[in-house]
Protein backbone atom coordinates (compact mmCIF):
# COMPACT_ATOMS: atom_id res chain seq x y z
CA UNK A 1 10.03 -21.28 -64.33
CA UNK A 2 8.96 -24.85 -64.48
CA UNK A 3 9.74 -28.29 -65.74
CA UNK A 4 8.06 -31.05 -67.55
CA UNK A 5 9.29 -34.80 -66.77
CA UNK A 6 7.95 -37.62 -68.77
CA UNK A 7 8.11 -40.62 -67.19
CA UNK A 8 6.85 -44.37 -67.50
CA UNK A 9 3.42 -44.94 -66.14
CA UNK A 10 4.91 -48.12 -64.34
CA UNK A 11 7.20 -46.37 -62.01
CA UNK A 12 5.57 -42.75 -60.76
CA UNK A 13 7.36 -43.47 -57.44
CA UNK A 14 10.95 -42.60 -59.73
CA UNK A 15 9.70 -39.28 -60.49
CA UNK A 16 11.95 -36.83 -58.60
CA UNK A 17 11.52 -33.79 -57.55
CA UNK A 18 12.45 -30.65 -59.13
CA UNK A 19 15.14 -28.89 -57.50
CA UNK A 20 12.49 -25.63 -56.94
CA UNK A 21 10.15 -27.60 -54.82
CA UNK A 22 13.02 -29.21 -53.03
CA UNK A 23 14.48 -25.55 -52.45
CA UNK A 24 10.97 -24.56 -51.36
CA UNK A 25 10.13 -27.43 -48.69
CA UNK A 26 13.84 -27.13 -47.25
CA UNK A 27 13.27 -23.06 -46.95
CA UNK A 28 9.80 -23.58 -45.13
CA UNK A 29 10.95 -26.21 -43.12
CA UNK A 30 13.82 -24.20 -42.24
CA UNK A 31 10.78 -21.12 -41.23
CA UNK A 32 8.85 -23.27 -39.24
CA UNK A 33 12.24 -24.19 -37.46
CA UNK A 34 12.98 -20.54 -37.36
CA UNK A 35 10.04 -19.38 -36.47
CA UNK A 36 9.52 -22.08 -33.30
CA UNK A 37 12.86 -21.33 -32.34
CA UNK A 38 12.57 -17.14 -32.30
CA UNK A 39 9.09 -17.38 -30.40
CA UNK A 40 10.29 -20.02 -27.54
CA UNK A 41 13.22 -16.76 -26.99
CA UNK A 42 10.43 -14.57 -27.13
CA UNK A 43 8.67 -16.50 -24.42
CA UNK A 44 11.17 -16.78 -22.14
CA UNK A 45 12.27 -13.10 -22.54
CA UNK A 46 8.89 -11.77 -22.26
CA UNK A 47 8.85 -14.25 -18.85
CA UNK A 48 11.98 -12.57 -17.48
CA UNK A 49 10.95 -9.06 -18.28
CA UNK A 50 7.57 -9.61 -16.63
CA UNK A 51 9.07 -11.26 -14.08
CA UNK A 52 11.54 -8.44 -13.07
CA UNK A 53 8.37 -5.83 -13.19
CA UNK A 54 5.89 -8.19 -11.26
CA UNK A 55 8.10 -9.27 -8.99
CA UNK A 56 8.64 -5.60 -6.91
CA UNK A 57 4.76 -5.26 -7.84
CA UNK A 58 3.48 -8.25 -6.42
CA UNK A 59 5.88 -7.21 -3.11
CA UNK A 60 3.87 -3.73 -3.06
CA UNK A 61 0.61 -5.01 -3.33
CA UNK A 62 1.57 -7.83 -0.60
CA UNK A 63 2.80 -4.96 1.82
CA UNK A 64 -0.02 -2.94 1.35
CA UNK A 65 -2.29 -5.36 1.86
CA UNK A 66 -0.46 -5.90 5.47
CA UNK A 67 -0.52 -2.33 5.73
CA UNK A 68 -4.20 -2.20 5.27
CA UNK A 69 -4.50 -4.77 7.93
CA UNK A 70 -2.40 -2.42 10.62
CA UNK A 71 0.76 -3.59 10.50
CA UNK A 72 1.91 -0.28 10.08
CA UNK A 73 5.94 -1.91 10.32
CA UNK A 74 5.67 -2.77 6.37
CA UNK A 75 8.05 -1.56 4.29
CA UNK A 76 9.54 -2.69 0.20
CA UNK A 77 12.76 -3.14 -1.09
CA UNK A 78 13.31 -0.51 -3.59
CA UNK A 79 14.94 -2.38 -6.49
CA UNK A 80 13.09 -2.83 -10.36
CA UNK A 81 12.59 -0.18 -13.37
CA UNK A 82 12.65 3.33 -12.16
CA UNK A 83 8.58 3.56 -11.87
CA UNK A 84 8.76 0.77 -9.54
CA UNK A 85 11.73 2.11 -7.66
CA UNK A 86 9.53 5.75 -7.09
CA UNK A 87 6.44 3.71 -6.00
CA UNK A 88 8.41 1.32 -3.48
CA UNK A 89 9.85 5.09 -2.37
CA UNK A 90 6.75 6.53 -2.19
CA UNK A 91 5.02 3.44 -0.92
CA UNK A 92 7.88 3.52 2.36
CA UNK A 93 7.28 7.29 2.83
CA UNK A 94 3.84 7.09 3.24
CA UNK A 95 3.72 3.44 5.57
CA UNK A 96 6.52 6.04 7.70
CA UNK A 97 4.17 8.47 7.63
CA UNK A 98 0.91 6.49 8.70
CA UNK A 99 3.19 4.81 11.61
CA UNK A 100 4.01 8.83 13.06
CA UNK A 101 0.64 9.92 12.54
CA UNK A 102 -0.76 6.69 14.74
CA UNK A 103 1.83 7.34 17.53
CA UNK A 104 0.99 10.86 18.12
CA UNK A 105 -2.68 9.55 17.63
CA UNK A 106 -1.39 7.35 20.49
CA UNK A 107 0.55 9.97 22.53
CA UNK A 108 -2.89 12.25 22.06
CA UNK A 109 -4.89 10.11 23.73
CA UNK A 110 -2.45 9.35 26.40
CA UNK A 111 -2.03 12.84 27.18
CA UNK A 112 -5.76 14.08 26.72
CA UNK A 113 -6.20 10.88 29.56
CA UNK A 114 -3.96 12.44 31.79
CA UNK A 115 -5.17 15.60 31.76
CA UNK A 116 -9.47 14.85 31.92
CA UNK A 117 -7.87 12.27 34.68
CA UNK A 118 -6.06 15.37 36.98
CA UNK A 119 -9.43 17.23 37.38
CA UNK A 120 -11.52 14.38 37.78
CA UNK A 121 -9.43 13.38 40.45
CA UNK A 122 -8.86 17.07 42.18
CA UNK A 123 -12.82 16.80 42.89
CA UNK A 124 -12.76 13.21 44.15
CA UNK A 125 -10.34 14.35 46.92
CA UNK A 126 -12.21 17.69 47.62
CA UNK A 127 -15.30 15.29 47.28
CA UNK A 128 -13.86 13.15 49.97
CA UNK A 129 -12.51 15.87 52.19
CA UNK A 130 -15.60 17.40 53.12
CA UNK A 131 -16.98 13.69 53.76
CA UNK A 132 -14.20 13.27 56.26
CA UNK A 133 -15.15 16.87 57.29
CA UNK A 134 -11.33 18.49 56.96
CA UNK A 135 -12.93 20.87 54.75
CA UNK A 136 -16.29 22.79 54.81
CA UNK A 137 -18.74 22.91 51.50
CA UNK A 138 -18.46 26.39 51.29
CA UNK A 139 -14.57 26.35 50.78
CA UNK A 140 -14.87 23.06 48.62
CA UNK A 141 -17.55 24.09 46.21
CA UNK A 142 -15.08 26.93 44.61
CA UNK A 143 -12.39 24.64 44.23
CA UNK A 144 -14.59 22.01 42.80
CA UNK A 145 -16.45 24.33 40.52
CA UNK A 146 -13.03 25.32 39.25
CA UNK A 147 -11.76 21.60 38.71
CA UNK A 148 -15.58 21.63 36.87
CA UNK A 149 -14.71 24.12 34.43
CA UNK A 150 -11.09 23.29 33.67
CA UNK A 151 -12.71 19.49 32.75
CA UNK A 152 -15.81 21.32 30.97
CA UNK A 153 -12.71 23.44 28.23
CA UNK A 154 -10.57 20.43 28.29
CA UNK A 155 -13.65 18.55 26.87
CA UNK A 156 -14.26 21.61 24.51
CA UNK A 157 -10.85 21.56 23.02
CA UNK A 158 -10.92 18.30 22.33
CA UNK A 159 -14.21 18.97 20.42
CA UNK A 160 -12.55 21.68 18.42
CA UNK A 161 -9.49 19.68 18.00
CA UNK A 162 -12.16 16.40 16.59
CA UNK A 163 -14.22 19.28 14.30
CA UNK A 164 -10.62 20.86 13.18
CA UNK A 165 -9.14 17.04 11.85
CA UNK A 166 -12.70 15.95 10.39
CA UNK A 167 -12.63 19.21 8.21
CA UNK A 168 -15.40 20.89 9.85
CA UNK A 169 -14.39 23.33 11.08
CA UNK A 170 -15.07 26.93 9.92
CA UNK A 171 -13.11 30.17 11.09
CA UNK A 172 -14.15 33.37 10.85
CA UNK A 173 -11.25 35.56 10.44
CA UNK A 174 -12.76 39.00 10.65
């Protein structure tokens, strides 16, 4: 389809337009319109979505960072998509986890101190008592050899105990 205009060569400015071309312009204008108009949604719902999945993910990776530094206290909110929601869960299980496993570290040492303390101490008062001479060597030197090898198996479970966590342990079950 086309169209042929003859016009005067003094007035080419008067030549209009066919109504095609006009249709044309008016339909890609209207595109680029269009098309400027659908991606500045797509932006800004492509920014929301990412924003509602970084978000929780930037909160992980900020706890776990403090969690990495000891602050064993961290926990997430458990909020986002349903992957998110399992990691923060998971994530809060294990920080809970971590902080048990440090205070029985911390209650393990506290007792193993007591208890290397009590013998330790048992032969600084025998020590001392045949010094002051209210007991004789002979009598001390079983008591103290006893205190000896109660220290000497406390020290050798704790050994076992260090070997059993560290994996290196081997049984023989025969």
């Amino acid at each position: 389809v086309g169209s042929i205009i003859v016009a005067p060569s003094d007035a080419p400015d008067m030549i209009p337009d066919p109504l095609v071309t006009q249709v044309a312009a008016d339909l890609n204008r209207s595109l680029i319109w269009a098309g400027l108009a659908v991606g500045s949604v797509g932006i800004i719902m492509i920014s929301l979505v990412s924003r509602r999945i970084l978000v929780p993910v930037q909160a992980l990776s900020s706890a776990a960072q403090h969690l990495g530094r000891g602050d064993l206290s961290q926990r997430v909110s458990i909020h986002g998509p349903e992957e998110i929601k399992r990691l923060a869960l998971t994530f809060n299980t294990m920080a809970e986890n971590l902080q048990k496993a440090e205070q029985q570290r911390r209650n393990l040492v506290a007792d193993v101190a007591h208890e290397l303390r009590t013998p330790v101490s048992n032969i600084q008062i025998y020590l001392e008592t045949i010094e002051d001479g209210l007991l004789g060597p002979d009598e001390a030197i079983d008591k103290i050899r006893r205190q000896a090898s109660h220290l000497t198996t406390l020290i050798e479970d704790l050994r076992l105990l260090s070997m059993a966590e560290a994996g290196n342990l081997r049984l023989n079950l025969e």
